[in-house]
Protein backbone atom coordinates (compact mmCIF):
# COMPACT_ATOMS: atom_id res chain seq x y z
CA UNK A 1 45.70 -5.08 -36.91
CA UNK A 2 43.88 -2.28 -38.19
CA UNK A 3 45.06 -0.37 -41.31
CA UNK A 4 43.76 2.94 -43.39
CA UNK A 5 44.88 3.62 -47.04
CA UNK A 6 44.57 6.43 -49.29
CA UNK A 7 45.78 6.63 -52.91
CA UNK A 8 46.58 10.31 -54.39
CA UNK A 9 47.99 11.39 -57.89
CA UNK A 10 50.76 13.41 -57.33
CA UNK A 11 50.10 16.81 -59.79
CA UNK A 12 52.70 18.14 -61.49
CA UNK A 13 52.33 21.55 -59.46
CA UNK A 14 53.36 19.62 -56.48
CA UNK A 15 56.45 19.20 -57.36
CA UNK A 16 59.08 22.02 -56.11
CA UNK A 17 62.18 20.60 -56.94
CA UNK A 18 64.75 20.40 -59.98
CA UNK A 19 63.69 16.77 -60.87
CA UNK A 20 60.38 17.25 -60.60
CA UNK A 21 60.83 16.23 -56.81
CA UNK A 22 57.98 16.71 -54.60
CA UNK A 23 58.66 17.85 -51.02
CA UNK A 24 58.77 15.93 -48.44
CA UNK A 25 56.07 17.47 -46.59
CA UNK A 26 53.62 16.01 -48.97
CA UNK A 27 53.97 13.00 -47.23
CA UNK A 28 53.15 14.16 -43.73
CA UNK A 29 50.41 15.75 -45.32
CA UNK A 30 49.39 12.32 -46.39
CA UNK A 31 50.43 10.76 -43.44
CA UNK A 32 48.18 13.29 -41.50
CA UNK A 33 45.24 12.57 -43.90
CA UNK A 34 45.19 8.38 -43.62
CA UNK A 35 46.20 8.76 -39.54
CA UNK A 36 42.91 10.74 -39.35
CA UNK A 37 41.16 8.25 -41.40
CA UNK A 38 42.35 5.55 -39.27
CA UNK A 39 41.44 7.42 -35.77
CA UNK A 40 37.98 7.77 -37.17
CA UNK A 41 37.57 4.45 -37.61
CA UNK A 42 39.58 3.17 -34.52
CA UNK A 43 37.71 5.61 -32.60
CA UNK A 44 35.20 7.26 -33.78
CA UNK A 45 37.10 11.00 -33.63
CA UNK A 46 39.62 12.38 -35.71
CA UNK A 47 42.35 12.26 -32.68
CA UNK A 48 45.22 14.75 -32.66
CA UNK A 49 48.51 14.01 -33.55
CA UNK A 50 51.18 14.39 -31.35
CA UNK A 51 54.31 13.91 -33.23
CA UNK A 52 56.49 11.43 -34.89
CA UNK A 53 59.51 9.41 -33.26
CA UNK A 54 60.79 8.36 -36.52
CA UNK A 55 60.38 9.88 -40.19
CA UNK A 56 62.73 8.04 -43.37
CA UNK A 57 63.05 9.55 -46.86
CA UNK A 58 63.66 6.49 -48.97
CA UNK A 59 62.75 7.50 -52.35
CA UNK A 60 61.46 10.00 -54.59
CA UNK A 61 58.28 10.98 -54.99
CA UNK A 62 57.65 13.24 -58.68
CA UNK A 63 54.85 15.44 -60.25
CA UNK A 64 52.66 12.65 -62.10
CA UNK A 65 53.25 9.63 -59.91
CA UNK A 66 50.56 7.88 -58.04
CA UNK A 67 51.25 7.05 -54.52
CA UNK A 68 49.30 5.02 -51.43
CA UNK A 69 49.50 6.27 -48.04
CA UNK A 70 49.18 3.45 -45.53
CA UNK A 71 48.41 4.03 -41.99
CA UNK A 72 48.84 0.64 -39.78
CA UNK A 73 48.32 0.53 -35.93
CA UNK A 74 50.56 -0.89 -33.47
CA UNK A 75 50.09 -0.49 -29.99
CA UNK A 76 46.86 0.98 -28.20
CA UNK A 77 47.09 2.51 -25.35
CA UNK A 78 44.05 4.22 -22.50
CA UNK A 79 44.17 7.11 -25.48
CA UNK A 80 47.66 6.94 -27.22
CA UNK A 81 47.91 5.18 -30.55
CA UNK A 82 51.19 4.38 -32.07
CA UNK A 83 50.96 4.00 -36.11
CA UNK A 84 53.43 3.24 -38.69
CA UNK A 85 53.22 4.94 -41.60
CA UNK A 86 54.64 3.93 -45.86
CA UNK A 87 54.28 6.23 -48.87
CA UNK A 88 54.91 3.59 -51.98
CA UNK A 89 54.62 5.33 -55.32
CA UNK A 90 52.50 2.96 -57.31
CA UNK A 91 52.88 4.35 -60.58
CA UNK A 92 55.51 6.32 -62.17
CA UNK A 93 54.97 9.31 -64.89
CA UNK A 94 57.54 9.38 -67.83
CA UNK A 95 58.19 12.84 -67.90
CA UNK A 96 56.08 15.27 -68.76
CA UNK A 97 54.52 13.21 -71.68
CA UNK A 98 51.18 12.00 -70.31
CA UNK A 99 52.10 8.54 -70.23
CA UNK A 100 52.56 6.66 -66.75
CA UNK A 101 53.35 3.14 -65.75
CA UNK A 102 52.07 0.85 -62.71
CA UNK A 103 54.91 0.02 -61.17
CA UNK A 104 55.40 -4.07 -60.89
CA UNK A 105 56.53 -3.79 -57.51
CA UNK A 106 55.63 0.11 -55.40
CA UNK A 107 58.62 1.82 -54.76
CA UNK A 108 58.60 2.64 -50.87
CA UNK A 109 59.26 6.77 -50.74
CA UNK A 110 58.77 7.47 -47.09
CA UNK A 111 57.94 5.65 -43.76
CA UNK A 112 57.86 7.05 -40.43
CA UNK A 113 56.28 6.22 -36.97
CA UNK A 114 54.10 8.47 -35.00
CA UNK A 115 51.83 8.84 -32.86
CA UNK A 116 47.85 10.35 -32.11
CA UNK A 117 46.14 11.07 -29.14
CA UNK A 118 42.57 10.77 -28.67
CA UNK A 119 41.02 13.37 -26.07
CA UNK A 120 39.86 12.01 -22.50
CA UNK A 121 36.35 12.96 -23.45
CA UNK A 122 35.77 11.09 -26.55
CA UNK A 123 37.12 7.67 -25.09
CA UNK A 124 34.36 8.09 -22.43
């Protein structure tokens, strides 16, 4: 199985929210980033994304905390991929103090299932 992963620190001008909440379109953002990464490497082109069948908001994700985007494929088709997709925060800020701590086990935030398309003429 072939898998892409990213790892971002989440800046504290990310976040939106009361909470210090980040929006959830951060992690399509991500999603989008690590499901290009993985195209290029399945396929040798960026492929274009043609929606997702399934998107959960588990968690939150907050100004400060460091997250890993995971891209993982799961069926191939002629030039359809499906790919799952987790946001885990991997560390966690306290606040707005500076200080941060790995997490002993990542918290999963988001996961969602989508899928890319790569065009007829860069299969050929």
């Amino acid at each position: 199985m072939s898998t892409a992963v990213h790892r971002r620190y989440v800046a504290f001008s990310d976040a939106n929210y009361a909470g210090n909440l980040v929006d959830g379109a951060y992690a399509l953002k991500l999603f989008g980033d690590v499901g290009t990464n993985l195209s290029i490497e399945l396929d040798g082109h960026e492929g274009l994304f043609a929606g997702y069948s399934s998107v959960e908001f588990l968690a939150a994700v907050r100004g400060g905390d460091v997250v890993e985007a995971e891209a993982k494929l799961v069926k191939k088709g002629n030039r359809s991929r499906t790919v799952d997709f987790e946001l885990r925060v991997i560390c966690r800020a306290s606040g707005d103090t500076g200080r941060s701590q790995v997490l002993e086990h990542p918290l999963v935030a988001v996961r969602a299932r989508g899928t890319a398309v790569i065009p007829a003429d860069a299969t050929e």
